[in-house]
Protein backbone atom coordinates (compact mmCIF):
# COMPACT_ATOMS: atom_id res chain seq x y z
CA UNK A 1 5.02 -41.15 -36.01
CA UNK A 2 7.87 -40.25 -33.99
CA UNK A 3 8.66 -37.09 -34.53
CA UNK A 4 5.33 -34.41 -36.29
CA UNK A 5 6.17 -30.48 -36.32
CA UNK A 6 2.54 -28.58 -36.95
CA UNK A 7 2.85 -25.17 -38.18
CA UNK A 8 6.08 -24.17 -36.69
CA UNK A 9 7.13 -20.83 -36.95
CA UNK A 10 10.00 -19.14 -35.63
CA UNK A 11 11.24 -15.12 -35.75
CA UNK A 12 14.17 -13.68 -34.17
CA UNK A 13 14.72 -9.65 -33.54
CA UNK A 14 17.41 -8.10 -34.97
CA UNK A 15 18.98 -4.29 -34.80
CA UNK A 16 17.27 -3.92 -38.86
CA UNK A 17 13.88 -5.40 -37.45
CA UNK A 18 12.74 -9.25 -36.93
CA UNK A 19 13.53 -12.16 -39.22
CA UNK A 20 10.99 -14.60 -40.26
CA UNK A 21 13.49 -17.73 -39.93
CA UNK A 22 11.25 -20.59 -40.25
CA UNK A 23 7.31 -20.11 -41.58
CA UNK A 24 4.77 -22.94 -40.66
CA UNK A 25 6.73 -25.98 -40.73
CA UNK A 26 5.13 -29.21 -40.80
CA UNK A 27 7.42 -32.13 -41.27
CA UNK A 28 6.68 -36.04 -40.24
CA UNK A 29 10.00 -38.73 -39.34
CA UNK A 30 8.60 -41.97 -38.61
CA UNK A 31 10.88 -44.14 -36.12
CA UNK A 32 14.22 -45.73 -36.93
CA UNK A 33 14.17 -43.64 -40.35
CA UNK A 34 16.97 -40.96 -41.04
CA UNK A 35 16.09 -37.79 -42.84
CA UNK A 36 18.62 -35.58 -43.82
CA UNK A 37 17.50 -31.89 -43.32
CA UNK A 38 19.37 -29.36 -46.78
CA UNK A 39 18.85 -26.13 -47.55
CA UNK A 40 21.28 -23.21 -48.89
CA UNK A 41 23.41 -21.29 -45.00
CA UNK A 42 20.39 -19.16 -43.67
CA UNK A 43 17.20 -21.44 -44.57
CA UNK A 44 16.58 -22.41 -41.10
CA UNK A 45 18.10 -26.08 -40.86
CA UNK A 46 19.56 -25.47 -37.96
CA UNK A 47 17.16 -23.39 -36.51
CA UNK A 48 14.71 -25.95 -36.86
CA UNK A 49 17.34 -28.55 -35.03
CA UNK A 50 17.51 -26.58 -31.92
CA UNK A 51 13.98 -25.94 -31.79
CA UNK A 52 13.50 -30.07 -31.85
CA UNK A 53 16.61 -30.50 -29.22
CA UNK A 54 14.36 -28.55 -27.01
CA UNK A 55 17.10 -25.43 -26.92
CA UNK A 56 15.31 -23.08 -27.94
CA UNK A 57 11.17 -22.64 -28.56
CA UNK A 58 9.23 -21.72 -31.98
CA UNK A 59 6.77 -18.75 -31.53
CA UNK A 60 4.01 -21.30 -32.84
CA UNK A 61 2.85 -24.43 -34.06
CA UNK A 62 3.29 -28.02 -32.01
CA UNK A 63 6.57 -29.88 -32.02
CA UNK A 64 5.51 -33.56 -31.17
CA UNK A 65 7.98 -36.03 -29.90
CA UNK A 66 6.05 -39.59 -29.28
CA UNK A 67 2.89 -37.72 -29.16
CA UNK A 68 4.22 -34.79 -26.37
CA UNK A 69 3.94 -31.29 -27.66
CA UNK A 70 7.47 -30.71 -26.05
CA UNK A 71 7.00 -26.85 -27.72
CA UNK A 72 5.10 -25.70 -24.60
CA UNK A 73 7.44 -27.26 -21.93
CA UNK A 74 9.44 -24.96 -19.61
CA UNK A 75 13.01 -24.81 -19.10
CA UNK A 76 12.98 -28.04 -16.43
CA UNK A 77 10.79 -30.10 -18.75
CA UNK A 78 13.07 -29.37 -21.81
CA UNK A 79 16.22 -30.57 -19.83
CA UNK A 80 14.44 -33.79 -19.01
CA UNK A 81 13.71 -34.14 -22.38
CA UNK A 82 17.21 -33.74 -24.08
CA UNK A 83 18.27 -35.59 -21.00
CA UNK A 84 16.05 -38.72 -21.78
CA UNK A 85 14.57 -38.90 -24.96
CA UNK A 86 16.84 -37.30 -27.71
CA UNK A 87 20.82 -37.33 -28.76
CA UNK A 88 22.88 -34.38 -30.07
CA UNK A 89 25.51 -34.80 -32.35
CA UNK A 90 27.32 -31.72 -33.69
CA UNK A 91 30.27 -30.37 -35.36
CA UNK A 92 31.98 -30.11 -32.14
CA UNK A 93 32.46 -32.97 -30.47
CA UNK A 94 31.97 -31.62 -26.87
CA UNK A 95 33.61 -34.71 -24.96
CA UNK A 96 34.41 -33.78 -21.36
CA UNK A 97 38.21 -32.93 -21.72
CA UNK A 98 38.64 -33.99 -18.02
CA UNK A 99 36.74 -37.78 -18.58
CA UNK A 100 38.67 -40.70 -20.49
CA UNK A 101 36.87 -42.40 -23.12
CA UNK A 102 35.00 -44.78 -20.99
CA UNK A 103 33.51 -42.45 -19.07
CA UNK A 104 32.25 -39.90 -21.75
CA UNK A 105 30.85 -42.86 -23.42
CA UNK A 106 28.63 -43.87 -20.23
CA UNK A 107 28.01 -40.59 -19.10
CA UNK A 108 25.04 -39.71 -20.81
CA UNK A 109 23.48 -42.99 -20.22
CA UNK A 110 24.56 -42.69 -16.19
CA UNK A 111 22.35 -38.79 -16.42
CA UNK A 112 19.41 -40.87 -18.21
CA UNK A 113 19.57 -43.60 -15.57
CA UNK A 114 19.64 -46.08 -18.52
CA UNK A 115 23.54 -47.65 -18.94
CA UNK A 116 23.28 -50.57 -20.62
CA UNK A 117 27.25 -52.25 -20.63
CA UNK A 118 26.03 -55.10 -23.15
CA UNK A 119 24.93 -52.29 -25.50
CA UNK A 120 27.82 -49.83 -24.94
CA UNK A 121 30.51 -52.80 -25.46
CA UNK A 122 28.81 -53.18 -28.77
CA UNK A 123 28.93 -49.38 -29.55
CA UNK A 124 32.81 -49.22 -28.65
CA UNK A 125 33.71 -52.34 -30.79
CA UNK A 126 31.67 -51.32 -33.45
CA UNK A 127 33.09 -47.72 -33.65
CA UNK A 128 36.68 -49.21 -33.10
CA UNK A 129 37.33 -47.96 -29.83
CA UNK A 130 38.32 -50.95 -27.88
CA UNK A 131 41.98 -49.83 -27.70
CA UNK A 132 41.02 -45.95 -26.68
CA UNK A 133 39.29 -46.59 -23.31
CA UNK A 134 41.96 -44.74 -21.05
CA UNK A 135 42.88 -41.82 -23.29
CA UNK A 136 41.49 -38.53 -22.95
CA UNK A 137 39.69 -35.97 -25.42
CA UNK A 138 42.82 -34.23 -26.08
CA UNK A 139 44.94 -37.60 -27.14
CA UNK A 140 42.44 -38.55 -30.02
CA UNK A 141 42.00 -37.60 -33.41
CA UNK A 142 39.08 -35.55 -34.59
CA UNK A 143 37.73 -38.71 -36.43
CA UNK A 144 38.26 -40.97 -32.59
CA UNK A 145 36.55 -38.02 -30.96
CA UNK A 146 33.55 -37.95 -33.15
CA UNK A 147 33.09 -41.42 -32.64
CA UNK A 148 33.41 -40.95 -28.91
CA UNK A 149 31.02 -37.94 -29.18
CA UNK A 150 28.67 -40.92 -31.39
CA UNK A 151 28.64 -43.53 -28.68
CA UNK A 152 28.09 -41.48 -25.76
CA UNK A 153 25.13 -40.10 -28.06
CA UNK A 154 23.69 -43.72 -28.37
CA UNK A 155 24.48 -44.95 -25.38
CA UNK A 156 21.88 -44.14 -23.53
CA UNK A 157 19.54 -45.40 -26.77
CA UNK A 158 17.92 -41.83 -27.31
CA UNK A 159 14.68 -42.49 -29.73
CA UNK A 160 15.44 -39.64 -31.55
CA UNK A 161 19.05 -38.71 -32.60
CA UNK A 162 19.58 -34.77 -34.19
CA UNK A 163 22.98 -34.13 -35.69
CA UNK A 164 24.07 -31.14 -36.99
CA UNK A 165 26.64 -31.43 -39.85
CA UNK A 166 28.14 -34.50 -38.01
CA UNK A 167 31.23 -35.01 -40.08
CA UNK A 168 31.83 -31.32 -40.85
CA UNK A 169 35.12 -31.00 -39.29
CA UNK A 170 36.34 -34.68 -40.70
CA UNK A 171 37.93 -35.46 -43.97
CA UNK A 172 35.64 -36.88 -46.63
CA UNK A 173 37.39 -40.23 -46.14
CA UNK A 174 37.00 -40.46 -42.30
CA UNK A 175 33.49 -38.67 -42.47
CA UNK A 176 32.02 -41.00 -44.88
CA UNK A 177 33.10 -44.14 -42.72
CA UNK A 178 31.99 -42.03 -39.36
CA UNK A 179 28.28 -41.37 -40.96
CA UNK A 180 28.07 -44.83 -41.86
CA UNK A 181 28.72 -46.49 -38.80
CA UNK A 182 26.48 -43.84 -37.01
CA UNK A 183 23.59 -44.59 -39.53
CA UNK A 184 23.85 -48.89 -38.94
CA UNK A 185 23.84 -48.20 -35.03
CA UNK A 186 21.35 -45.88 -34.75
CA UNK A 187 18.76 -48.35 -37.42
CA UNK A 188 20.48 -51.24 -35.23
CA UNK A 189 19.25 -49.38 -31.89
CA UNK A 190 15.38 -48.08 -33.57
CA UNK A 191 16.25 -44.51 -33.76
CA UNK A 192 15.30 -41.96 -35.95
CA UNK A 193 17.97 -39.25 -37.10
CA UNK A 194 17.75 -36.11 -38.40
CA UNK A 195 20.68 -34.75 -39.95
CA UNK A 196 21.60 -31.17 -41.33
CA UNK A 197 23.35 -31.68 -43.84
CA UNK A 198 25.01 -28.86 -47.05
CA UNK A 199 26.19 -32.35 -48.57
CA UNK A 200 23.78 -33.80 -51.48
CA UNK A 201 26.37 -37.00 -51.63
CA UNK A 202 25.87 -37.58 -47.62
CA UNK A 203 22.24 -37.02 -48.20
CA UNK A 204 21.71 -40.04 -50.68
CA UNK A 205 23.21 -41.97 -47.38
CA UNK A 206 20.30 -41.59 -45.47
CA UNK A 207 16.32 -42.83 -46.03
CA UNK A 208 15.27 -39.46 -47.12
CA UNK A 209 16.01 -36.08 -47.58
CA UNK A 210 14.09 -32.79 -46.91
CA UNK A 211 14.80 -29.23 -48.86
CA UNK A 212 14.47 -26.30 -46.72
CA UNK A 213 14.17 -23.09 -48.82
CA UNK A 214 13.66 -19.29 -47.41
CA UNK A 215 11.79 -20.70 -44.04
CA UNK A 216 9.74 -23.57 -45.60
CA UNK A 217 9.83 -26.56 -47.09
CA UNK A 218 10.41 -26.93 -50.79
């Protein structure tokens, strides 16, 4: 199993007293399966993404990546972590406004000591960006960017990929052909995703889905 959370619980403090966000979590992804992670605003989905990026920790419980509690690591270890063994993909697309295409796609995989130019020529003619290389962030459109923001994610062939309402800022149209191509390359490249997700049409997309209700799993 890739990815095992084991009792994960998570509260946060507040000026009215703490919140119980998530409450003894356990949740299995097996490799090169996508999950999509739903749940009504406020039932921990994203919560429970950051706590697997390794941005924030739970209070409790074991969050296992490839059999390494990566829960009790400290700030250093997390950072190695995201840096080698897991992709974010967000709302935001978060390219480097000062880097042209090319070199937010490789720039990831340069940090991970892992570029691969076989496997990133693949991701850029398989996301259609062949024709983009020299432009910058600010010359694309959102759907180009989050394609950008996709490859540079894969590029340096993360095992597990975490995206948080990927195609939020997209039209339906563009998002639905974004989400596809990201779900082909990451099953084409053996990783698992995780998505949040408010969409129950994106959701049928992916292998499975998982309810999150009031903290736990429904």
């Amino acid at each position: 199993m890739l990815l095992s959370l084991r009792n994960v619980s998570k509260t946060y403090a507040t000026p009215e007293g703490k919140i119980e966000v998530l409450k003894g979590i356990d949740f299995d992804l097996p490799a090169a399966q996508s999950v999509a992670l739903t749940g009504e605003s406020g039932s921990g989905k994203s919560t429970l993404l950051h706590l697997v990026a390794g941005l924030d920790q739970p209070d409790s419980g074991q969050i296992l990546v490839a059999g390494r509690d990566i829960a009790g690591l400290g700030d250093r270890g997390r950072a190695a972590y995201r840096r080698s063994d897991v992709g974010l993909i967000f709302q935001q697309f978060n390219l480097i406004p000062s880097l042209d295409v090319a070199a937010n796609i490789s720039f990831h995989a340069r940090l991970a000591g892992r570029q691969d130019t076989t496997w990133e020529t693949q991701l850029i003619e398989t996301l259609g960006l062949t024709s983009l290389m020299r432009r910058y962030p600010e010359q694309l459109s959102g759907g180009q960017q989050q394609r950008v923001a996709i490859a540079r994610t894969l590029a340096a062939r993360p095992a597990l990929v975490l995206a948080d309402e990927p195609t939020g800022n997209l039209d339906e149209t563009t998002g639905d052909t974004v989400l596809g191509l990201m779900l082909s390359l990451t099953k084409s490249s053996g990783a698992a995703l995780l998505m949040v997700t408010h969409s129950p049409r994106l959701a049928l997309m992916l292998d499975g889905s998982v309810l999150l209700r009031s903290g736990r799993i429904a």
